[in-house]
C-alpha atoms as a PDB file:
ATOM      1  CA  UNK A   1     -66.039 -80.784 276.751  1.00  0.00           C
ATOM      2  CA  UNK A   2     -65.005 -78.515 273.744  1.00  0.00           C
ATOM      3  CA  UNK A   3     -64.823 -79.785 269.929  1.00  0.00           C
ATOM      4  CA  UNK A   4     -62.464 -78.203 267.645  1.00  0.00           C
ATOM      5  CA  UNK A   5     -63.243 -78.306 264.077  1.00  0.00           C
ATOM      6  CA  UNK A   6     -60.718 -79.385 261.690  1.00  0.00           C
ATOM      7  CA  UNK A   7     -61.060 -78.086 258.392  1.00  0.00           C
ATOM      8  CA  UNK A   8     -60.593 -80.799 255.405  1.00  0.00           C
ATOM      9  CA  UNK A   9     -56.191 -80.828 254.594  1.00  0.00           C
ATOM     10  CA  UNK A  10     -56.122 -79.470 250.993  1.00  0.00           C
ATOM     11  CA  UNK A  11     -53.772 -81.755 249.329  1.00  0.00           C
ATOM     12  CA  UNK A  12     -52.846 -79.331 246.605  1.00  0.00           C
ATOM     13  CA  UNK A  13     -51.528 -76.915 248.859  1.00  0.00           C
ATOM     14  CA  UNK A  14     -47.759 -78.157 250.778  1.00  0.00           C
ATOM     15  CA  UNK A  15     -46.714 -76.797 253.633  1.00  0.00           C
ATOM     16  CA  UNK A  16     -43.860 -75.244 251.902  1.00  0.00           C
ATOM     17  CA  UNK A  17     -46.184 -73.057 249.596  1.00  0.00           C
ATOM     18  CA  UNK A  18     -48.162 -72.263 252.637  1.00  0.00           C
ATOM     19  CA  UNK A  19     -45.378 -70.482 254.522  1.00  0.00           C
ATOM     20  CA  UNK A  20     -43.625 -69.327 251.393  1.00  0.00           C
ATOM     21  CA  UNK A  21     -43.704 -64.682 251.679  1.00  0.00           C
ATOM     22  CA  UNK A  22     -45.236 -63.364 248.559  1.00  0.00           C
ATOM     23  CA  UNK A  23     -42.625 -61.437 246.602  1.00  0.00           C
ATOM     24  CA  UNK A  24     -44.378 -58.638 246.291  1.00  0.00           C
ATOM     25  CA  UNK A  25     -42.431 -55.001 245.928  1.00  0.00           C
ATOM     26  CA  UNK A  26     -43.393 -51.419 245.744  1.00  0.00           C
ATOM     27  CA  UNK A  27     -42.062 -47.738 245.661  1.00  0.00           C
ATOM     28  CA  UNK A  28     -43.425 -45.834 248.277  1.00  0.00           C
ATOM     29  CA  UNK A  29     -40.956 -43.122 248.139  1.00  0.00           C
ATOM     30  CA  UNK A  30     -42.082 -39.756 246.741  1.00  0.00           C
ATOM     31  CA  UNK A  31     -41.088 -38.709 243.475  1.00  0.00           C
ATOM     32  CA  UNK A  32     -39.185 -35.861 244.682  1.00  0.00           C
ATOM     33  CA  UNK A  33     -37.095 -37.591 246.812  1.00  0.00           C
ATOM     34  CA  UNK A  34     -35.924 -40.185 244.363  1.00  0.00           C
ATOM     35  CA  UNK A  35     -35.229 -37.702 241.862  1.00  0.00           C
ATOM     36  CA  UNK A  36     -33.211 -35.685 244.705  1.00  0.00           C
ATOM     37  CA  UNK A  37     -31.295 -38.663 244.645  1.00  0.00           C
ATOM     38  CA  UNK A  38     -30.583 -39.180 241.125  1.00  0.00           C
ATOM     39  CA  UNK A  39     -29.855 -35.512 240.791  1.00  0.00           C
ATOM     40  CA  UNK A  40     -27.120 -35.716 243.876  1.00  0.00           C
ATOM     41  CA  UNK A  41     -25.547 -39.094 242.066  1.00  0.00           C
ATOM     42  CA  UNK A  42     -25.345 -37.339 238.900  1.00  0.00           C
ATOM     43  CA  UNK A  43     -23.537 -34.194 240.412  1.00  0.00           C
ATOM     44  CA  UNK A  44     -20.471 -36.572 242.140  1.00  0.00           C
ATOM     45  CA  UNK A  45     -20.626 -38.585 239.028  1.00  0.00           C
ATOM     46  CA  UNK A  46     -20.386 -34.965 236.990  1.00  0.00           C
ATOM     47  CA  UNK A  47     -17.681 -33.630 239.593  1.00  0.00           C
ATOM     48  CA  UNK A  48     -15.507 -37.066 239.437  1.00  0.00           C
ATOM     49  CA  UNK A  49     -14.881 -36.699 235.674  1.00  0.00           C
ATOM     50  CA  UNK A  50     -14.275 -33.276 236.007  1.00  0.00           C
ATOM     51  CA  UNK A  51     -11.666 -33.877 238.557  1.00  0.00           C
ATOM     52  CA  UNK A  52     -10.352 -36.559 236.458  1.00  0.00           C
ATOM     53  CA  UNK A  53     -10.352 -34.196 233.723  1.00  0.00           C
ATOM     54  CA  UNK A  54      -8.200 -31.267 235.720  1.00  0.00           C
ATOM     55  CA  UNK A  55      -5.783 -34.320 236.611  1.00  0.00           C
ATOM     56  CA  UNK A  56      -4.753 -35.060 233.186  1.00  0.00           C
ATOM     57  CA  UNK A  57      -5.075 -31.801 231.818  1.00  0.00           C
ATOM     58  CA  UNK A  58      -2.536 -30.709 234.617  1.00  0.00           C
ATOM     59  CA  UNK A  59      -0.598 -34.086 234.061  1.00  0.00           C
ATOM     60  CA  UNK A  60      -0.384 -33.331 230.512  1.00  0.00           C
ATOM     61  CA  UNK A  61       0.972 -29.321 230.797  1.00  0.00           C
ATOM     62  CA  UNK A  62       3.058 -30.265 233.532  1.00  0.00           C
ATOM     63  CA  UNK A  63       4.814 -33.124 230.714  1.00  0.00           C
ATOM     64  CA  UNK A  64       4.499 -30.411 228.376  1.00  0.00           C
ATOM     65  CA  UNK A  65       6.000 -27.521 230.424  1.00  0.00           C
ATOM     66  CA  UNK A  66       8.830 -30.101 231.084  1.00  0.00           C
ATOM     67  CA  UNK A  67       9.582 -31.196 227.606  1.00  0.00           C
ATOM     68  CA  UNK A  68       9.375 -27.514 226.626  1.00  0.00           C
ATOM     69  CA  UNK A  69      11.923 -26.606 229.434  1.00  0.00           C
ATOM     70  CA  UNK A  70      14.421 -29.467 227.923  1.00  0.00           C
ATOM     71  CA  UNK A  71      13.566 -28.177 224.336  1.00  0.00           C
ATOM     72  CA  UNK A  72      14.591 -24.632 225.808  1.00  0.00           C
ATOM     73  CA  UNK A  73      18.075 -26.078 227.394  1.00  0.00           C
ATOM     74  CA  UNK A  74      19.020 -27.875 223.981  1.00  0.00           C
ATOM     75  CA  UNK A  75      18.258 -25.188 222.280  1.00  0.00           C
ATOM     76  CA  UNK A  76      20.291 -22.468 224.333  1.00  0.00           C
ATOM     77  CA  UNK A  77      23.157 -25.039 224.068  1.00  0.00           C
ATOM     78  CA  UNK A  78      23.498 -25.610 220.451  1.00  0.00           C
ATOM     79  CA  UNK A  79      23.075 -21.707 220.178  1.00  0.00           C
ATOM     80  CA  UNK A  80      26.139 -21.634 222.695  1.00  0.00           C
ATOM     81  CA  UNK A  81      27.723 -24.244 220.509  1.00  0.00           C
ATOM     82  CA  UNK A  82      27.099 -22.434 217.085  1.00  0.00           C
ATOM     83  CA  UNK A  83      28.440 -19.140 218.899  1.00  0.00           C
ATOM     84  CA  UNK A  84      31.184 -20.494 220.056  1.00  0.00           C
ATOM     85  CA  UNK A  85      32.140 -21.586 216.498  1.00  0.00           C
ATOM     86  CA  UNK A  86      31.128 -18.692 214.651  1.00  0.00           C
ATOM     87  CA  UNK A  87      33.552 -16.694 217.577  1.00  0.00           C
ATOM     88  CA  UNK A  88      35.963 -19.373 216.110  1.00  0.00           C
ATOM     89  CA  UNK A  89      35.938 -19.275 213.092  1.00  0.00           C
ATOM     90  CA  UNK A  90      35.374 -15.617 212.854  1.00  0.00           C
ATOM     91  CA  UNK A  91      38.623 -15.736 214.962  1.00  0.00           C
ATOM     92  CA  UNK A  92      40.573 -17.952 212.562  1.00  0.00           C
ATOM     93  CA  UNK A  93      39.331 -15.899 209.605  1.00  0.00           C
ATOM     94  CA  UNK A  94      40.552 -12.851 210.947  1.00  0.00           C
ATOM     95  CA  UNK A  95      44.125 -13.740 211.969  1.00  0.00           C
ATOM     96  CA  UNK A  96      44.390 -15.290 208.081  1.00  0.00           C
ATOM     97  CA  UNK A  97      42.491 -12.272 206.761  1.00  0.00           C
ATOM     98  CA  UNK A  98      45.011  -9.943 208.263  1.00  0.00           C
ATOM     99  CA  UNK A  99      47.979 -12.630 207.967  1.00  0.00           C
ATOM    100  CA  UNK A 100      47.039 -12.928 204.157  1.00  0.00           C
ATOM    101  CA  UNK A 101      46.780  -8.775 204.132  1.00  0.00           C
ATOM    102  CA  UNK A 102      49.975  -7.737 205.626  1.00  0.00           C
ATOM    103  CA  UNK A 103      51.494 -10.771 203.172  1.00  0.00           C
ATOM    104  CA  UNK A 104      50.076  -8.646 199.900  1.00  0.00           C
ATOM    105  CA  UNK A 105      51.125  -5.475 201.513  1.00  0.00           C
ATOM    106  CA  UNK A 106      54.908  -6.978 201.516  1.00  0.00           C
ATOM    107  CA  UNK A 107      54.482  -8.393 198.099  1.00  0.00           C
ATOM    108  CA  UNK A 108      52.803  -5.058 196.773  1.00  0.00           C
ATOM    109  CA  UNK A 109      56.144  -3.256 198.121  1.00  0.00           C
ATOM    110  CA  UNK A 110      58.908  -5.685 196.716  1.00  0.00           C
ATOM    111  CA  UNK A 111      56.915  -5.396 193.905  1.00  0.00           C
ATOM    112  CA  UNK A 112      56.776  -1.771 193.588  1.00  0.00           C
ATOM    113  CA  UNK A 113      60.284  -1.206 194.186  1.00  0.00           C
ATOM    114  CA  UNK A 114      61.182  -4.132 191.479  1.00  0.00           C
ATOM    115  CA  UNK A 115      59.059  -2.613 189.196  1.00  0.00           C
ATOM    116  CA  UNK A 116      60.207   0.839 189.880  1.00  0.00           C
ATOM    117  CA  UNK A 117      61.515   1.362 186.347  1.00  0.00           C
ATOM    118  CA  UNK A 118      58.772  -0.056 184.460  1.00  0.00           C
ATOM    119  CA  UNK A 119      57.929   1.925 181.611  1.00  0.00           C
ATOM    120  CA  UNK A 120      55.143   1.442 178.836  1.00  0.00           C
ATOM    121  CA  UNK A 121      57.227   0.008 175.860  1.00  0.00           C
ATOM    122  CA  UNK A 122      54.393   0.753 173.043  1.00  0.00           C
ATOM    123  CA  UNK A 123      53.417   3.804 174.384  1.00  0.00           C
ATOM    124  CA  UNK A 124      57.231   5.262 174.163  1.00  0.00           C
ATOM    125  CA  UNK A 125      58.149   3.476 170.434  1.00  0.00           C
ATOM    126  CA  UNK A 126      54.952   5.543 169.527  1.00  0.00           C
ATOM    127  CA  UNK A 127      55.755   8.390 170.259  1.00  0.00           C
ATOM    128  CA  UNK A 128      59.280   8.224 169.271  1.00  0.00           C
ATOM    129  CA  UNK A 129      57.642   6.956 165.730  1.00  0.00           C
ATOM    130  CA  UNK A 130      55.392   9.937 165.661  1.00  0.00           C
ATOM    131  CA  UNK A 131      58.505  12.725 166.525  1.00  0.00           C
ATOM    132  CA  UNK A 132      60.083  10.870 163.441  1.00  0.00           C
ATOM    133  CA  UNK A 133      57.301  11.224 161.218  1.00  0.00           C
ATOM    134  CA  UNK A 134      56.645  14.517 161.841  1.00  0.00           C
ATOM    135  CA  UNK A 135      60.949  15.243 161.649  1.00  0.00           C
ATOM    136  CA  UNK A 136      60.458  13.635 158.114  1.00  0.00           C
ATOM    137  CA  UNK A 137      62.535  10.583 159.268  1.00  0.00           C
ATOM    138  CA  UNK A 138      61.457   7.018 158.872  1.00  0.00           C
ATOM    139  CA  UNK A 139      62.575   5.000 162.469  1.00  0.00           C
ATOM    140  CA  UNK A 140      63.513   1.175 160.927  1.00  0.00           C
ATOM    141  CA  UNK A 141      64.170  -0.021 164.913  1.00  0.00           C
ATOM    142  CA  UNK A 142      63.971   0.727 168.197  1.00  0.00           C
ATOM    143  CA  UNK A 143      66.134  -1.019 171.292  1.00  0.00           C
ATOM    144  CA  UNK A 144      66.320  -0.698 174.359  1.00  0.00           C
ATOM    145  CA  UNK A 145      68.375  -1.735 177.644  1.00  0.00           C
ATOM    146  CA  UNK A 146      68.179  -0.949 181.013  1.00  0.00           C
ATOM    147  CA  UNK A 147      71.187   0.910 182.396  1.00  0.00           C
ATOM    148  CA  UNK A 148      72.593   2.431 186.329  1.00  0.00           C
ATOM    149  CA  UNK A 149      72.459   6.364 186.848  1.00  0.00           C
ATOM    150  CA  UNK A 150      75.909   5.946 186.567  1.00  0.00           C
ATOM    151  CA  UNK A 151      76.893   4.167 183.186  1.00  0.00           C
ATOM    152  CA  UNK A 152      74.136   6.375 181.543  1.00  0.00           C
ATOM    153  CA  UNK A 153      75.797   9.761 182.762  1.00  0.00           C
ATOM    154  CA  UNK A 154      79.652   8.187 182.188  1.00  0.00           C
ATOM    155  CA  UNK A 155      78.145   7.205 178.237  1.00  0.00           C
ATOM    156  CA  UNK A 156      75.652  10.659 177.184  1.00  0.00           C
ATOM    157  CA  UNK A 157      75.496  13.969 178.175  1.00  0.00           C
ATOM    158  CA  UNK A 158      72.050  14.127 180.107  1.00  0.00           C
ATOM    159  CA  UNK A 159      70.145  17.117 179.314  1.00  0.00           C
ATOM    160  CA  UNK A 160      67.807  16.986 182.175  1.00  0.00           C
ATOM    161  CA  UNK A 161      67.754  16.302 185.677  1.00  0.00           C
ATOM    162  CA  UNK A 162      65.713  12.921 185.914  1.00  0.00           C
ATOM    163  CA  UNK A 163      67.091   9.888 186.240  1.00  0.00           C
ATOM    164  CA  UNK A 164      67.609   8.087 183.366  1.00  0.00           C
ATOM    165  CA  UNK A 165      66.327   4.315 182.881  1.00  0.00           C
ATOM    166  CA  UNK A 166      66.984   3.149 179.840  1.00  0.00           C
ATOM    167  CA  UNK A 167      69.747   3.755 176.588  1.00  0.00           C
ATOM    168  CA  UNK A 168      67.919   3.645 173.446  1.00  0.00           C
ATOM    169  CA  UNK A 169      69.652   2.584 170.474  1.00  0.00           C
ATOM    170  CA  UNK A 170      67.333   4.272 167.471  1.00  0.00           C
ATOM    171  CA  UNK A 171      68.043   3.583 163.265  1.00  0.00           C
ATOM    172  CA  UNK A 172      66.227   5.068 160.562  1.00  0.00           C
ATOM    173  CA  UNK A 173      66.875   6.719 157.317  1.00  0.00           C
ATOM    174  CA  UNK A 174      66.428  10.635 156.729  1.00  0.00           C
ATOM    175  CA  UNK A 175      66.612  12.470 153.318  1.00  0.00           C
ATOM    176  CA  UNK A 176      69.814  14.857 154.673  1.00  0.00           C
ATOM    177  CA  UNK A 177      71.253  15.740 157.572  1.00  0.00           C
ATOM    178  CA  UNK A 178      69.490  18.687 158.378  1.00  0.00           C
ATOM    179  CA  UNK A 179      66.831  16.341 158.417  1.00  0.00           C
ATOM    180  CA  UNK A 180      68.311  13.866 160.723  1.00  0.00           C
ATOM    181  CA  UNK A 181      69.468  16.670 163.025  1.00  0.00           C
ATOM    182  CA  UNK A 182      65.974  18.150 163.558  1.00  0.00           C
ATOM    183  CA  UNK A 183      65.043  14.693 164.427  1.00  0.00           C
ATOM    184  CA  UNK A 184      67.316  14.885 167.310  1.00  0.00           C
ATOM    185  CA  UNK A 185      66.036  18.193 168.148  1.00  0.00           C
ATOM    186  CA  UNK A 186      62.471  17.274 168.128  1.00  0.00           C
ATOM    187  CA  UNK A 187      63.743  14.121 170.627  1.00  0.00           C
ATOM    188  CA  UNK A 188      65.326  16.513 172.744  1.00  0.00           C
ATOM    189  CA  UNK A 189      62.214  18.384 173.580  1.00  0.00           C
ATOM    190  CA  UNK A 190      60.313  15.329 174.579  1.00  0.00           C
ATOM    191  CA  UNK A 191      59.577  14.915 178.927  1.00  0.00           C
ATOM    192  CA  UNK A 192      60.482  11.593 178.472  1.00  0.00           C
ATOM    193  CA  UNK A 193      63.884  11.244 176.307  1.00  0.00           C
ATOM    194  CA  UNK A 194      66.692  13.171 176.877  1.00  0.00           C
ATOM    195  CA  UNK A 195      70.265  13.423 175.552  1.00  0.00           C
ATOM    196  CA  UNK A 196      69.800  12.547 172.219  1.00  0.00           C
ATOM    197  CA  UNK A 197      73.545  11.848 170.298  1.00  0.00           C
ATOM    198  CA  UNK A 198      74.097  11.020 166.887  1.00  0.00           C
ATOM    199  CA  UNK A 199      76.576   8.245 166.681  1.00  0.00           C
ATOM    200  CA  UNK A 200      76.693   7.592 162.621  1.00  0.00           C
ATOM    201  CA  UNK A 201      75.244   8.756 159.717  1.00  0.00           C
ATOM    202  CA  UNK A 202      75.803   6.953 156.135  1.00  0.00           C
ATOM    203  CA  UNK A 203      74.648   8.226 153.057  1.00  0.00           C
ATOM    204  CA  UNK A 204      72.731   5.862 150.617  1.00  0.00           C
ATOM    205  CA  UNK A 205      70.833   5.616 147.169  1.00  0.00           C
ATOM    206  CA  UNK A 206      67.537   6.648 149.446  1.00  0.00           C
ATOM    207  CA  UNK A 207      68.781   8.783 151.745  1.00  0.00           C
ATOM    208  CA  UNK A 208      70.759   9.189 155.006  1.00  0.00           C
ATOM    209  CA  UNK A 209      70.946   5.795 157.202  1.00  0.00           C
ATOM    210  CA  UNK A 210      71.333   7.181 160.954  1.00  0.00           C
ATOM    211  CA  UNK A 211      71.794   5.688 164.092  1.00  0.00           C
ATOM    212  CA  UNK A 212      71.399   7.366 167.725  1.00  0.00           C
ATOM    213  CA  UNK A 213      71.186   7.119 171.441  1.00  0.00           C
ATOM    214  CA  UNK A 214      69.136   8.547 173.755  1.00  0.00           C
ATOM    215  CA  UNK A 215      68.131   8.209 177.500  1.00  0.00           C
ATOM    216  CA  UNK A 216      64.501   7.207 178.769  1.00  0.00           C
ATOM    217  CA  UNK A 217      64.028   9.521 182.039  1.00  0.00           C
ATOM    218  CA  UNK A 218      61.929   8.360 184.654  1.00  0.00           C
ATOM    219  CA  UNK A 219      59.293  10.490 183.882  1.00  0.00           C
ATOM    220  CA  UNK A 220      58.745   7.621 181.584  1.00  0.00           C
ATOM    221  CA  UNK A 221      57.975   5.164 184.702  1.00  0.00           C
ATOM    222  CA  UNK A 222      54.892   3.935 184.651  1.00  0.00           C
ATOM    223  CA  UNK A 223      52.914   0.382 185.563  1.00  0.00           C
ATOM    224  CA  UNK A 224      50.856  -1.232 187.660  1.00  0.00           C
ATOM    225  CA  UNK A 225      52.644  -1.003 190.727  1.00  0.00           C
ATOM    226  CA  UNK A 226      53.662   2.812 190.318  1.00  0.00           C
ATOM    227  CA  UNK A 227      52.170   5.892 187.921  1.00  0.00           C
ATOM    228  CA  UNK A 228      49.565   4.553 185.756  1.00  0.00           C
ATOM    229  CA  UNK A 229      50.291   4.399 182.335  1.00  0.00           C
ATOM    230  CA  UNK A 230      48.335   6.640 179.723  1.00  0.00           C
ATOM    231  CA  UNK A 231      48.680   3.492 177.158  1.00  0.00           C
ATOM    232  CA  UNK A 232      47.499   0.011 178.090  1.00  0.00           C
ATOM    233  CA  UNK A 233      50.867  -1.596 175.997  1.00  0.00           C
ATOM    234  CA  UNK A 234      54.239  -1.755 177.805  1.00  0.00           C
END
């Protein structure tokens, strides 16, 4: 008959403890190998972002190419606008340009034939003054009206062939009437007076008071809107 030998039950030890697995770890991989690994997890980590990275980058031009594009189509439409205006207005300022031209060019003409007998006043009183002064005559007044081809030639012999614009009435005193009549003389020869008349002649305590008439030819005429006068008076 067999015996079995039971060893003493340690009462510190409980069954649980007894079938419990030691936690107990180790690495028994290579070196190489796990850094193969980390090396292969850091590439698709590396290649990710850079993916990511191309995604917005091409997210971002693709906004930017579009918000350029709409920049582009304002822009070419305002420029449309503004040259549609300017064609406008450039338009509008010609027709009143040329409106506003052919309107001076009438004026210019009414205004030319108006002033066809314009004459400068100061210019012909001078040099009436200056034949009389150098005649030896002293000219007290000068007048002058405007007259018709026809009532001048009906009233003084014309001595030239111009027309004739204006009658002068001329007084002045003389110291005879030789004197007087070279005064008339010297008139005579003048471009711009012709026919030359002496109408009365009345002897005083200082001389010879005189009065004449004379014609103003048009080669007198002169202004602004025809010849242009040597003097600046009228």
């Amino acid at each position: 008959m067999a015996t079995t030998a039971l060893q003493p039950f340690d009462p510190a030890a409980s069954p649980r403890q007894i079938s419990r697995v030691l936690s107990i770890r180790a690495n028994l991989l290579p070196p190489e190998i796990t850094a193969r690994r980390n090396v292969r997890r850091m590439r698709v980590i590396v290649i990710v972002a850079l993916v990511l990275v191309a995604a917005l980058l091409g997210a971002w031009y693709a906004h930017a190419r579009s918000e350029m594009s709409q920049a582009t189509r304002e822009l070419d439409a305002v420029n449309a606008q503004t040259a549609q205006v300017r064609n406008s207005q450039s338009s509008g300022q010609n027709s009143k340009a040329a409106a506003v031209k052919k309107e001076n060019e009438t004026i210019t003409s009414q205004l030319t034939a108006l002033m066809a007998q314009d004459l400068s006043w100061a210019a012909l009183t001078d040099e009436i003054s200056a034949t009389g002064t150098e005649a030896g005559v002293a000219i007290s007044a000068i007048t002058g009206s405007l007259t018709d081809a026809a009532t001048v030639s009906s009233t003084l012999p014309s001595t030239t062939s111009a027309s004739s614009i204006v009658i002068l009435q001329i007084t002045g005193t003389g110291a005879d009437k030789k004197t007087i009549a070279g005064f008339v003389e010297a008139l005579g020869k003048l471009t711009d007076v012709a026919s030359p008349y002496l109408t009365s002649a009345t002897q005083g305590d200082d001389g010879m008071t005189f009065t004449l008439s004379a014609e103003v030819t048009s080669a007198a005429s002169c202004g602004r809107f025809t010849t242009t006068c040597k003097s600046g008076g009228k």
